[in-house]
C-alpha atoms as a PDB file:
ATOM      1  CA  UNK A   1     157.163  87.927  90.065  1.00  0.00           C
ATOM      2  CA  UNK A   2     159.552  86.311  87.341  1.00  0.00           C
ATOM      3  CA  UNK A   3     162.294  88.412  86.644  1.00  0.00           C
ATOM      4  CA  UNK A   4     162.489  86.801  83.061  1.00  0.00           C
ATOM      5  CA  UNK A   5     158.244  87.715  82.207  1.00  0.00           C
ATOM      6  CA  UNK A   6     158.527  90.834  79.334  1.00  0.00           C
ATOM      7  CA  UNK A   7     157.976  94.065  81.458  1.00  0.00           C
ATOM      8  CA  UNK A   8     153.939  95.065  81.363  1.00  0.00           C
ATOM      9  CA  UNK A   9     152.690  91.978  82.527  1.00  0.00           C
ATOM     10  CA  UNK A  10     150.150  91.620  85.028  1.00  0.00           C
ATOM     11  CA  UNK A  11     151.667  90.349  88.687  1.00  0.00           C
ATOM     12  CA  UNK A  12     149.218  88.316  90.448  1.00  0.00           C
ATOM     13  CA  UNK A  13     150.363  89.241  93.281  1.00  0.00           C
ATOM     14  CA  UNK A  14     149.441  85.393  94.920  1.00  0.00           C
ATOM     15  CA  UNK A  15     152.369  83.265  95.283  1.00  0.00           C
ATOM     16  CA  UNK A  16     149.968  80.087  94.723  1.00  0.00           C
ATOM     17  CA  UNK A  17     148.314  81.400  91.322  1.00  0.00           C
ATOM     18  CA  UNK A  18     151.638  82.394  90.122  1.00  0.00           C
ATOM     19  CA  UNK A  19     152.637  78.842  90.391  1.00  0.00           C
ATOM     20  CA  UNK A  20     149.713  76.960  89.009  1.00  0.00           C
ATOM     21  CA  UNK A  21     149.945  79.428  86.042  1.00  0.00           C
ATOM     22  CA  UNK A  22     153.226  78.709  85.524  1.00  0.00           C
ATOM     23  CA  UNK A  23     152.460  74.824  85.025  1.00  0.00           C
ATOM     24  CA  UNK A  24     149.895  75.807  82.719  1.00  0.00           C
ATOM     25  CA  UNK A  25     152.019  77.782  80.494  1.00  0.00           C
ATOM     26  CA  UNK A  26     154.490  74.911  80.666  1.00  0.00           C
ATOM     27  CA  UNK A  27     151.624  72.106  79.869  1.00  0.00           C
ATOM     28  CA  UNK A  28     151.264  74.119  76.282  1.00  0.00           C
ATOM     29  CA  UNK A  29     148.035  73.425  74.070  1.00  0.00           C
ATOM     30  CA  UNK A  30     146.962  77.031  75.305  1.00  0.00           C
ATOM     31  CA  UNK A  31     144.008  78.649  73.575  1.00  0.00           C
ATOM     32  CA  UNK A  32     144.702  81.592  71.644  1.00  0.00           C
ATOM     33  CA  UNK A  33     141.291  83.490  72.028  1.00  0.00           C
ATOM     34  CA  UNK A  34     138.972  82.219  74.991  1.00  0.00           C
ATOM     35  CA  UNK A  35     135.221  84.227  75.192  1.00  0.00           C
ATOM     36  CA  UNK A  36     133.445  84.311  78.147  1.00  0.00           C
ATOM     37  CA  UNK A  37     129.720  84.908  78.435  1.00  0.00           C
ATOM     38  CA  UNK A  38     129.327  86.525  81.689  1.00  0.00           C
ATOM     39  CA  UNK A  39     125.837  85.361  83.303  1.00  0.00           C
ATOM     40  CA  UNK A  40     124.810  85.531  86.962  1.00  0.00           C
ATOM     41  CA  UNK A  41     125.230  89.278  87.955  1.00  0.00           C
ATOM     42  CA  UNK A  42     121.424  89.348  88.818  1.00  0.00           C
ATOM     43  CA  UNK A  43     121.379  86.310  90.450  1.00  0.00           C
ATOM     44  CA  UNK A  44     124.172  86.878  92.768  1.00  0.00           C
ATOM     45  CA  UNK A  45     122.480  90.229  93.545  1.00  0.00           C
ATOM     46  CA  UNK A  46     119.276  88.931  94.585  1.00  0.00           C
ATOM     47  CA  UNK A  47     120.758  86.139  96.755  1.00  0.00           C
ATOM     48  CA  UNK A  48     122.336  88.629  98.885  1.00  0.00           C
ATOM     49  CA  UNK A  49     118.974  90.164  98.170  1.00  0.00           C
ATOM     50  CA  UNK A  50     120.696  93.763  96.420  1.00  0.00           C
ATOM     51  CA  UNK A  51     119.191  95.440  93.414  1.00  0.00           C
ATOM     52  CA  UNK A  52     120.685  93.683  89.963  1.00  0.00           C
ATOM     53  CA  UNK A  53     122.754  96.496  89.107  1.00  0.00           C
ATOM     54  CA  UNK A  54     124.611  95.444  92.211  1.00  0.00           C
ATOM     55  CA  UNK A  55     125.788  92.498  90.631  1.00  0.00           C
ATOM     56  CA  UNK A  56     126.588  94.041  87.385  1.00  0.00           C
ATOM     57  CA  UNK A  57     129.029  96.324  89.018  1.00  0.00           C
ATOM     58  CA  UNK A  58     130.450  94.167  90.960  1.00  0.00           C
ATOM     59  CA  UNK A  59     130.862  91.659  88.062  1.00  0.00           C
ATOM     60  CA  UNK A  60     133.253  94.962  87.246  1.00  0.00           C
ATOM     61  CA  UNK A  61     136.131  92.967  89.067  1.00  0.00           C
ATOM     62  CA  UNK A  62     135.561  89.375  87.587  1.00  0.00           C
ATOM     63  CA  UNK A  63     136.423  91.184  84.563  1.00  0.00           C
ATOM     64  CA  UNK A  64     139.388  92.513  86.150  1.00  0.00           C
ATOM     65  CA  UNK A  65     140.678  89.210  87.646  1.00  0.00           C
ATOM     66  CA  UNK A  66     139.781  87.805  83.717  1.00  0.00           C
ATOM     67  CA  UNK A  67     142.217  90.171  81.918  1.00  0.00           C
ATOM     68  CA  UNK A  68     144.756  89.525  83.953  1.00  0.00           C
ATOM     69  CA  UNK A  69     144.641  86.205  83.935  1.00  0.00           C
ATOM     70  CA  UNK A  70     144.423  85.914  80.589  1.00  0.00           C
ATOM     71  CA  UNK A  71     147.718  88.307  80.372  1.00  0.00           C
ATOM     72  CA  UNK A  72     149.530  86.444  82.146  1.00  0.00           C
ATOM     73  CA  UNK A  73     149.051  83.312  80.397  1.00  0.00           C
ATOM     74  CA  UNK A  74     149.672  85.355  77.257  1.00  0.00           C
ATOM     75  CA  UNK A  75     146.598  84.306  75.663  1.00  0.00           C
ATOM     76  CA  UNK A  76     146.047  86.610  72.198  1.00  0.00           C
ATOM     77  CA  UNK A  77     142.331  87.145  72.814  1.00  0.00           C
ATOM     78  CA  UNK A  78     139.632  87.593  75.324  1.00  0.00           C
ATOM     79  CA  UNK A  79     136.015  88.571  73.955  1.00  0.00           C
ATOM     80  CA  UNK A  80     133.570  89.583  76.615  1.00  0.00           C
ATOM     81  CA  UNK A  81     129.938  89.243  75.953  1.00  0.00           C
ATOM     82  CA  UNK A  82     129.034  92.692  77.747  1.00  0.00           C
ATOM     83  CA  UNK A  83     126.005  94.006  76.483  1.00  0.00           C
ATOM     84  CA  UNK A  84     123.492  91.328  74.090  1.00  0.00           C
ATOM     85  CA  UNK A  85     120.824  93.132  71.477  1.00  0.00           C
ATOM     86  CA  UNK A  86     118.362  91.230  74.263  1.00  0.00           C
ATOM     87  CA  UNK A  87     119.950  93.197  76.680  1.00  0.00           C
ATOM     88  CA  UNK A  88     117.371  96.452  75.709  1.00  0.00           C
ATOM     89  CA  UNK A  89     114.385  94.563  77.024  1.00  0.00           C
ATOM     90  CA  UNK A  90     115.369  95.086  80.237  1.00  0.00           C
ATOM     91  CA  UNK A  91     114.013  97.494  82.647  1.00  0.00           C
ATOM     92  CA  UNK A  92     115.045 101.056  81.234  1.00  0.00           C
ATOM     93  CA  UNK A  93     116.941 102.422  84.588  1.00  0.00           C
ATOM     94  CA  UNK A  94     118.729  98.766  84.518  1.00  0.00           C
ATOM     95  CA  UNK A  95     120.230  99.550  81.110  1.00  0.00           C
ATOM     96  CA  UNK A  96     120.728 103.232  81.605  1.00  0.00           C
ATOM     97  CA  UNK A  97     122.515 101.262  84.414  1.00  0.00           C
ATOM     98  CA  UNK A  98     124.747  99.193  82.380  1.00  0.00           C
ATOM     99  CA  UNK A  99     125.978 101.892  79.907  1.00  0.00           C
ATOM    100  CA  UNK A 100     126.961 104.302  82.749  1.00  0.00           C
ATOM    101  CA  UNK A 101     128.884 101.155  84.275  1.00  0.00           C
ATOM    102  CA  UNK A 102     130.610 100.592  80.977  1.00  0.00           C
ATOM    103  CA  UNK A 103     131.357 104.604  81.092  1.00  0.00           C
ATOM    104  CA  UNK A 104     132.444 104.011  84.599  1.00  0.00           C
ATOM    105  CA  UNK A 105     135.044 100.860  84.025  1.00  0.00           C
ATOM    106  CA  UNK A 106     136.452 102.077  81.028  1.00  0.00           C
ATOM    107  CA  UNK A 107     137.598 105.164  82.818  1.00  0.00           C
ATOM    108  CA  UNK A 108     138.741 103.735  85.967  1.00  0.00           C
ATOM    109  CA  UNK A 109     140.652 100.891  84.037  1.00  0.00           C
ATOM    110  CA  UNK A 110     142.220 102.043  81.172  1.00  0.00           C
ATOM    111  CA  UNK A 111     145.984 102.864  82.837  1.00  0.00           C
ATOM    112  CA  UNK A 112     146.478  99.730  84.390  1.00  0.00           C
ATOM    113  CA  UNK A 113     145.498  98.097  80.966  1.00  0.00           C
ATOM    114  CA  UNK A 114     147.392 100.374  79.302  1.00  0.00           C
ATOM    115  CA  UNK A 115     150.481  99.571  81.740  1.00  0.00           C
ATOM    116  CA  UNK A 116     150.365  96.281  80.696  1.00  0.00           C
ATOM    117  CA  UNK A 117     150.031  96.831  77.270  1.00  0.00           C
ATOM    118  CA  UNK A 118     145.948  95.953  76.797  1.00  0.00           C
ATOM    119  CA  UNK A 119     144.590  96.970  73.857  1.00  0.00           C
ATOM    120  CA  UNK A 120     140.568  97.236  73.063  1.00  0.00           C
ATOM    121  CA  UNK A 121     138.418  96.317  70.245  1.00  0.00           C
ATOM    122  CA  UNK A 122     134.769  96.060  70.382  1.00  0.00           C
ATOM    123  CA  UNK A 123     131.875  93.895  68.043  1.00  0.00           C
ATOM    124  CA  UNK A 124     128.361  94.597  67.839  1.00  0.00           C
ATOM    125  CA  UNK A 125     126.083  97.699  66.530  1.00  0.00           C
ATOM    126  CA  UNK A 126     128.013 100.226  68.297  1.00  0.00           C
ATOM    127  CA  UNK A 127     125.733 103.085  66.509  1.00  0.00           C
ATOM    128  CA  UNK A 128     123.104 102.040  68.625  1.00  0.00           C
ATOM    129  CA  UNK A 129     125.240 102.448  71.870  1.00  0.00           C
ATOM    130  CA  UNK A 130     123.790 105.668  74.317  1.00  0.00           C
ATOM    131  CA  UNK A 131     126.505 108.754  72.777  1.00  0.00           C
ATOM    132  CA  UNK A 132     128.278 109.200  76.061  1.00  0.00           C
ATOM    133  CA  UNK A 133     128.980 105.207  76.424  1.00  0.00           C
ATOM    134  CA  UNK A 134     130.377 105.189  72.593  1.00  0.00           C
ATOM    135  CA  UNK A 135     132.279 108.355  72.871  1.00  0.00           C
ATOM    136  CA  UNK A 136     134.182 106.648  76.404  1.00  0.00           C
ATOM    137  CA  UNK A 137     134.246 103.510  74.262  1.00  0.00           C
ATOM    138  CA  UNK A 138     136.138 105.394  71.359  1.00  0.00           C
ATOM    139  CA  UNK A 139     138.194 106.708  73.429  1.00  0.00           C
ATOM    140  CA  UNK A 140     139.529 104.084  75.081  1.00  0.00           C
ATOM    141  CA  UNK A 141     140.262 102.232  72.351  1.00  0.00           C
ATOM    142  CA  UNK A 142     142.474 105.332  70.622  1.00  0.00           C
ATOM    143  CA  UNK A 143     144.474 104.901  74.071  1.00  0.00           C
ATOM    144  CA  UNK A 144     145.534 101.318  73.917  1.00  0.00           C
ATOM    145  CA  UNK A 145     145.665 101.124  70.304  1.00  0.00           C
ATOM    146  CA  UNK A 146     149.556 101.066  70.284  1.00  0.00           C
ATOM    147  CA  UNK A 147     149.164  98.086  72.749  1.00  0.00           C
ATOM    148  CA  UNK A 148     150.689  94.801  71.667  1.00  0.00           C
ATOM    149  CA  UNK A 149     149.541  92.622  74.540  1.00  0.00           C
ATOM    150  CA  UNK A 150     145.891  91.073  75.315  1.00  0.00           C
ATOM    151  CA  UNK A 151     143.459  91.853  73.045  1.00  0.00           C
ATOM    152  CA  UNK A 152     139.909  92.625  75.231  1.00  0.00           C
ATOM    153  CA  UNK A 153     137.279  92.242  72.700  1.00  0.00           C
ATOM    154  CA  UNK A 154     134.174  93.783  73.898  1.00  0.00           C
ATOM    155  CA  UNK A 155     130.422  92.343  72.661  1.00  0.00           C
ATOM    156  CA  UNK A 156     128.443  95.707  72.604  1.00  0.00           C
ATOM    157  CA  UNK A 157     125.104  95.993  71.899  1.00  0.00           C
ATOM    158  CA  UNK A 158     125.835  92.481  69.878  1.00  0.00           C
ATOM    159  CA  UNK A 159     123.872  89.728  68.162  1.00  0.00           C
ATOM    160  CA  UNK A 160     125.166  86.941  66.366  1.00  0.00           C
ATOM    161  CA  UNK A 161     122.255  86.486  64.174  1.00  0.00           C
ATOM    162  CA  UNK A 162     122.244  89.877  63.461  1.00  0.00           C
ATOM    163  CA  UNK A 163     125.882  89.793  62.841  1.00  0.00           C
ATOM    164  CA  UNK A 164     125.379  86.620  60.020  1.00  0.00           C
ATOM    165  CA  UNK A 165     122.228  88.564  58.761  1.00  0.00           C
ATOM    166  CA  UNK A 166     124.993  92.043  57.660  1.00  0.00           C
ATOM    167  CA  UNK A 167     127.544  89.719  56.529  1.00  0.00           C
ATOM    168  CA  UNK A 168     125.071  87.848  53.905  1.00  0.00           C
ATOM    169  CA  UNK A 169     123.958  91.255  53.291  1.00  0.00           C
ATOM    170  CA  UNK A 170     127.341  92.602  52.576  1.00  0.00           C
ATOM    171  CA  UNK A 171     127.850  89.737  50.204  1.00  0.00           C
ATOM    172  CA  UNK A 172     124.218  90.110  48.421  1.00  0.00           C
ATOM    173  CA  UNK A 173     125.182  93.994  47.917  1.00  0.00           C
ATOM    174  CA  UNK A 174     128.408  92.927  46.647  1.00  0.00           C
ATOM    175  CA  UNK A 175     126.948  90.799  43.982  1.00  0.00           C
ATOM    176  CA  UNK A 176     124.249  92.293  42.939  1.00  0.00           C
ATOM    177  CA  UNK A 177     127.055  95.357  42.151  1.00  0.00           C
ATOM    178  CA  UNK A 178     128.488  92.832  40.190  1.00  0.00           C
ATOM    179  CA  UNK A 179     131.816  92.925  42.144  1.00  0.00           C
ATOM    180  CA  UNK A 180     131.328  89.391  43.341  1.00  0.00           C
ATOM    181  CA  UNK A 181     129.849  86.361  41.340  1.00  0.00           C
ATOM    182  CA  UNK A 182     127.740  83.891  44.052  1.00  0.00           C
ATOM    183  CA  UNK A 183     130.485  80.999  43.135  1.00  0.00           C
ATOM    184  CA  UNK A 184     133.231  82.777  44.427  1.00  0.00           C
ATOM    185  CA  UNK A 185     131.748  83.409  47.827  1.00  0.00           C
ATOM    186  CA  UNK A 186     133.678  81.781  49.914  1.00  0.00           C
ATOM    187  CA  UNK A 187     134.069  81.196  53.849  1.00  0.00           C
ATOM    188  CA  UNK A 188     136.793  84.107  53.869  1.00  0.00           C
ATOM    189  CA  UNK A 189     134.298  86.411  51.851  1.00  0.00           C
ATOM    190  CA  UNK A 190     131.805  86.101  54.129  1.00  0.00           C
ATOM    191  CA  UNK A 191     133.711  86.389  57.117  1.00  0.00           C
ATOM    192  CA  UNK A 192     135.168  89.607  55.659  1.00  0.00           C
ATOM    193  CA  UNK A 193     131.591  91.430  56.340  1.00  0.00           C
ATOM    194  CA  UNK A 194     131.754  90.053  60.519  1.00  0.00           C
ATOM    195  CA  UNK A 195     132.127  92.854  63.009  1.00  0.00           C
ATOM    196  CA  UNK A 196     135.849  91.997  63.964  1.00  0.00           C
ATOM    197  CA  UNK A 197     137.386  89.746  60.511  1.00  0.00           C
ATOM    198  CA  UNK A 198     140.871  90.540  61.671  1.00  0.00           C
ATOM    199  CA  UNK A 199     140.416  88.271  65.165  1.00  0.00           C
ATOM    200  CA  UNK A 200     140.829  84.768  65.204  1.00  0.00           C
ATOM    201  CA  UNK A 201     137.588  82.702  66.325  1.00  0.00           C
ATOM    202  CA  UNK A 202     137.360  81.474  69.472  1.00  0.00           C
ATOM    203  CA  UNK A 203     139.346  78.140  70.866  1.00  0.00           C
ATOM    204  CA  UNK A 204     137.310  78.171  74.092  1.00  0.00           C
ATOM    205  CA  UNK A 205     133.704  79.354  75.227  1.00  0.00           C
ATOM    206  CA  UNK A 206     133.362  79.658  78.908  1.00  0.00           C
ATOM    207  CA  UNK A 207     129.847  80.247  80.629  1.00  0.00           C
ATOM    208  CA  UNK A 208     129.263  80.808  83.765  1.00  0.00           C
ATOM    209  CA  UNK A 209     126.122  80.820  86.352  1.00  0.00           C
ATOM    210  CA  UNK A 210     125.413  76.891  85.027  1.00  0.00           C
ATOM    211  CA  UNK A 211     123.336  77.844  81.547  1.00  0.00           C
ATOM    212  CA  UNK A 212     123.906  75.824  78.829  1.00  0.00           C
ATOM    213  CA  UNK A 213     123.396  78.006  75.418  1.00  0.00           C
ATOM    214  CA  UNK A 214     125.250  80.114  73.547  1.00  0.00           C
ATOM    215  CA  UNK A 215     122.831  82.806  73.789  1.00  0.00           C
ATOM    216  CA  UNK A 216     123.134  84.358  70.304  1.00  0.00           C
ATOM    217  CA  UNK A 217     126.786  84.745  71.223  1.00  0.00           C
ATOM    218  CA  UNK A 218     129.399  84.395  68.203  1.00  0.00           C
ATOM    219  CA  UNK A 219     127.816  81.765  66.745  1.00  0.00           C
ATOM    220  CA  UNK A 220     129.705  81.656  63.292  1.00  0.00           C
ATOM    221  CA  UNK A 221     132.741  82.259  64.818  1.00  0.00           C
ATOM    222  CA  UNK A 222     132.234  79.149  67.470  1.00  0.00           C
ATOM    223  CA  UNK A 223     131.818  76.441  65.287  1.00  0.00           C
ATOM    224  CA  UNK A 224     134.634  74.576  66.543  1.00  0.00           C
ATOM    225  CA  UNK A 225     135.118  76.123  69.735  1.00  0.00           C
ATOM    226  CA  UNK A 226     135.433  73.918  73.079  1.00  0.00           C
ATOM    227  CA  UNK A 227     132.683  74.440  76.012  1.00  0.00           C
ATOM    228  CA  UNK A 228     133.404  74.864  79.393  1.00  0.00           C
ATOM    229  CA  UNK A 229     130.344  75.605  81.624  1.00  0.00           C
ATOM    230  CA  UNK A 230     130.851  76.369  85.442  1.00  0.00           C
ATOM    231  CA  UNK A 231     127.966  77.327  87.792  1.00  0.00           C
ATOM    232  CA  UNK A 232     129.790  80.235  89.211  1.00  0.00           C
ATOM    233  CA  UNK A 233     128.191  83.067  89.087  1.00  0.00           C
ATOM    234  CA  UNK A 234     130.082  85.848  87.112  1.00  0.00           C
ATOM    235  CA  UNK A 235     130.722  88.215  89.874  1.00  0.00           C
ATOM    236  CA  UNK A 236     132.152  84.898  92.082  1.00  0.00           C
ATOM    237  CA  UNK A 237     134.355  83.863  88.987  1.00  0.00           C
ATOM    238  CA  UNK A 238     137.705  83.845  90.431  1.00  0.00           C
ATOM    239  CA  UNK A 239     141.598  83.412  88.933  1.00  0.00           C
ATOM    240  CA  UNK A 240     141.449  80.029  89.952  1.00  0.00           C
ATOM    241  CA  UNK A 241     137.557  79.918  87.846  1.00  0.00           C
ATOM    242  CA  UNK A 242     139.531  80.911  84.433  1.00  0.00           C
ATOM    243  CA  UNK A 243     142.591  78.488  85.211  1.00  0.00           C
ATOM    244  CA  UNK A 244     140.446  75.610  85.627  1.00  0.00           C
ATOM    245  CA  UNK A 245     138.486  76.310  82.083  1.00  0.00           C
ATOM    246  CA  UNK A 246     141.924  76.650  80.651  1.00  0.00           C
ATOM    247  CA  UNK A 247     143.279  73.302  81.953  1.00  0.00           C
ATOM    248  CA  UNK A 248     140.353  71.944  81.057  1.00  0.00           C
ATOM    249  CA  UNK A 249     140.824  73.084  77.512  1.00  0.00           C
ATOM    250  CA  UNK A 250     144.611  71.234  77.773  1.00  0.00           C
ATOM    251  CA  UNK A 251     143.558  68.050  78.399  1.00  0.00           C
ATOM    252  CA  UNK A 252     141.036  67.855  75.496  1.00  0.00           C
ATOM    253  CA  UNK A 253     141.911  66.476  71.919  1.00  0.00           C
ATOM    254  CA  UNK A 254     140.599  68.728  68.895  1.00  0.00           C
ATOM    255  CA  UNK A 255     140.409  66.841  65.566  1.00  0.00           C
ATOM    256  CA  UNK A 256     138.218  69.365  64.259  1.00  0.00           C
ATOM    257  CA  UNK A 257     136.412  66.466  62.714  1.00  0.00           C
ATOM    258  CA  UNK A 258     138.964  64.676  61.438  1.00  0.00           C
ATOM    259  CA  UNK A 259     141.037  61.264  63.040  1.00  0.00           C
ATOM    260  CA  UNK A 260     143.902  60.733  65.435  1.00  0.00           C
ATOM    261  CA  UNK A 261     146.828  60.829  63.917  1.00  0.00           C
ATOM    262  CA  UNK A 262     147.717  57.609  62.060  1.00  0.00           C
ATOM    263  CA  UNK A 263     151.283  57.524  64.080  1.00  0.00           C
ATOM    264  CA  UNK A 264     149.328  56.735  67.159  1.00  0.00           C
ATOM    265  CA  UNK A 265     149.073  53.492  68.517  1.00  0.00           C
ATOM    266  CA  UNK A 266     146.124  51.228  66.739  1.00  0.00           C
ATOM    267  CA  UNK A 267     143.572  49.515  69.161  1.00  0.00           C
ATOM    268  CA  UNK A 268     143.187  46.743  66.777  1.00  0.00           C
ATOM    269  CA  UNK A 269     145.556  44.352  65.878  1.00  0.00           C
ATOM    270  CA  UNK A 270     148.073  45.125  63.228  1.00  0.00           C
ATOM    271  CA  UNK A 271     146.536  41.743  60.947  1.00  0.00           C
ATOM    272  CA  UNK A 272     143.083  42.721  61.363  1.00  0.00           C
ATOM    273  CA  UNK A 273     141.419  45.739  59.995  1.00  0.00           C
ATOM    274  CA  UNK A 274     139.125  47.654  61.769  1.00  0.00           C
ATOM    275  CA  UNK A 275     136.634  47.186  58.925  1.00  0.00           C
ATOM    276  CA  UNK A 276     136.763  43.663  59.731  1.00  0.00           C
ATOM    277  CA  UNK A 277     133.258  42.907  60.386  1.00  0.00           C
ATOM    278  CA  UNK A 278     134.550  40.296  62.778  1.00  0.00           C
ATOM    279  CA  UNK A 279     136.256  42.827  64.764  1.00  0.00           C
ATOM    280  CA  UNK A 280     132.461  44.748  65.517  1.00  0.00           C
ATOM    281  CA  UNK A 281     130.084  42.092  64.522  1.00  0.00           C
ATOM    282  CA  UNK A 282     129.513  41.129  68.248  1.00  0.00           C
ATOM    283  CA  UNK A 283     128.223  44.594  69.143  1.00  0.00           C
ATOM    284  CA  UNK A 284     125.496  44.559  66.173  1.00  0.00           C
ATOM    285  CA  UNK A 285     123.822  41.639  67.825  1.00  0.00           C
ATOM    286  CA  UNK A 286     120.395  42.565  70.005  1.00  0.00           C
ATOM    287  CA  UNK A 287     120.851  42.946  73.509  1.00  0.00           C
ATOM    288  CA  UNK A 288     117.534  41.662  75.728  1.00  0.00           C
END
């Protein structure tokens, strides 16, 4: 371990993912808040051909090997997609299931995370959440709240539409109370009515078990994010998994819609504009 990393720090205890850490940190261009929708717990179960709920506790310590990664790398963020809105239309002892694993994790995890100075936050309809799960949840989150490290953001019982739908209704309440007029509703206004305002939105989106979609997962808040999709399943997703998403991340170029900067080096000559219809005029012309 680096004698020189602030005390509360997660040791990786691998020699070899120290090291390729390290030259991540060093490469810069990290992202500040990566979210992770974790997919494939009932598919690696029923390979090995287990119950689901197998998977989903085992996908217990991919979230493990997650947080500290993420620690270590001193990223600011990490939002978990835990438990989706959808999530209730699954078999009733499989969600009775996955609040009693919640219960179960938050328990058995808070004094490491609170040894390395983890603090928790959670988005999503909480209310709704069984009383036992929200009242572990609660409590958890009054133990690390003095935490200045990772933040773990935890999707609970979340829905982005339904998370757009009370914002707009926030802001419709708002004006017809005549405390806002509709002009000056803003992009900060209506953030202000999200679950968690106060976090920044996410730089990178990581899904794993091969799926494609965002799955009604932040999807205000990713707007500009960058995807990384891996076809690990989320109880397989390893240290080396999360590095590779980050370094990934590094090596892409975020304009955010605008150009490179004009200080980089032109591809057309410095005589002839790029508007030159000379310059482009070849590639107009019908190919057989």
């Amino acid at each position: 371990m680096d004698k020189n990393r602030p005390v509360g720090e997660f040791d990786l205890s691998d020699s070899k993912l120290e090291e390729r850490a390290d030259r991540i940190i060093a490469q810069g261009n990290l992202p500040r808040h990566i979210a992770i929708i974790m997919d494939g717990n009932g598919r690696w179960a029923q390979r090995r051909h287990l119950p689901r709920v197998a998977g989903h506790r085992t996908g217990r310590h991919a979230v493990r090997r997650a947080v500290r990664i993420c620690s270590r790398l001193g990223i600011k963020v990490l939002t978990l997609y835990t438990f989706s809105q959808e999530n209730w239309k699954r078999p009733p002892d499989e969600v009775r299931a996955l609040w009693s694993f919640l219960e179960e994790t938050l328990a058995a995890e808070r004094e490491e995370l609170h040894r390395n100075r983890v603090s928790l936050k959670a988005s999503g309809e909480l209310e709704s959440m069984p009383p036992m799960a929200l009242t572990a949840l609660r409590k958890t989150i009054d133990f690390l709240a003095d935490n200045d490290g990772l933040i773990v953001n935890l999707a609970l019982a979340y829905g982005g539409r339904t998370e757009i739908l009370r914002a707009a209704t926030s802001l419709a309440r708002r004006v017809a109370a005549g405390e806002l007029a509709p002009e000056a509703i803003t992009e900060a206004e209506f953030r202000s009515g999200l679950y968690s305002p106060e976090l920044s939105d996410p730089d990178l989106v990581i899904r794993t078990s091969g799926e494609s979609r965002l799955s009604n997962f932040l999807l205000w808040q990713s707007a500009y994010a960058e995807f990384h999709v891996t076809p690990v399943l989320w109880p397989d997703f390893s240290e080396n998994d999360l590095l590779k998403a980050v370094s990934d991340y590094q090596n892409r170029e975020r304009r955010f819609g605008a150009v490179r900067d004009a200080t980089q080096p032109q591809k057309y000559p410095a005589k002839r504009s790029p508007l030159d219809p000379a310059v482009w005029k070849r590639l107009l012309k019908a190919r057989p």
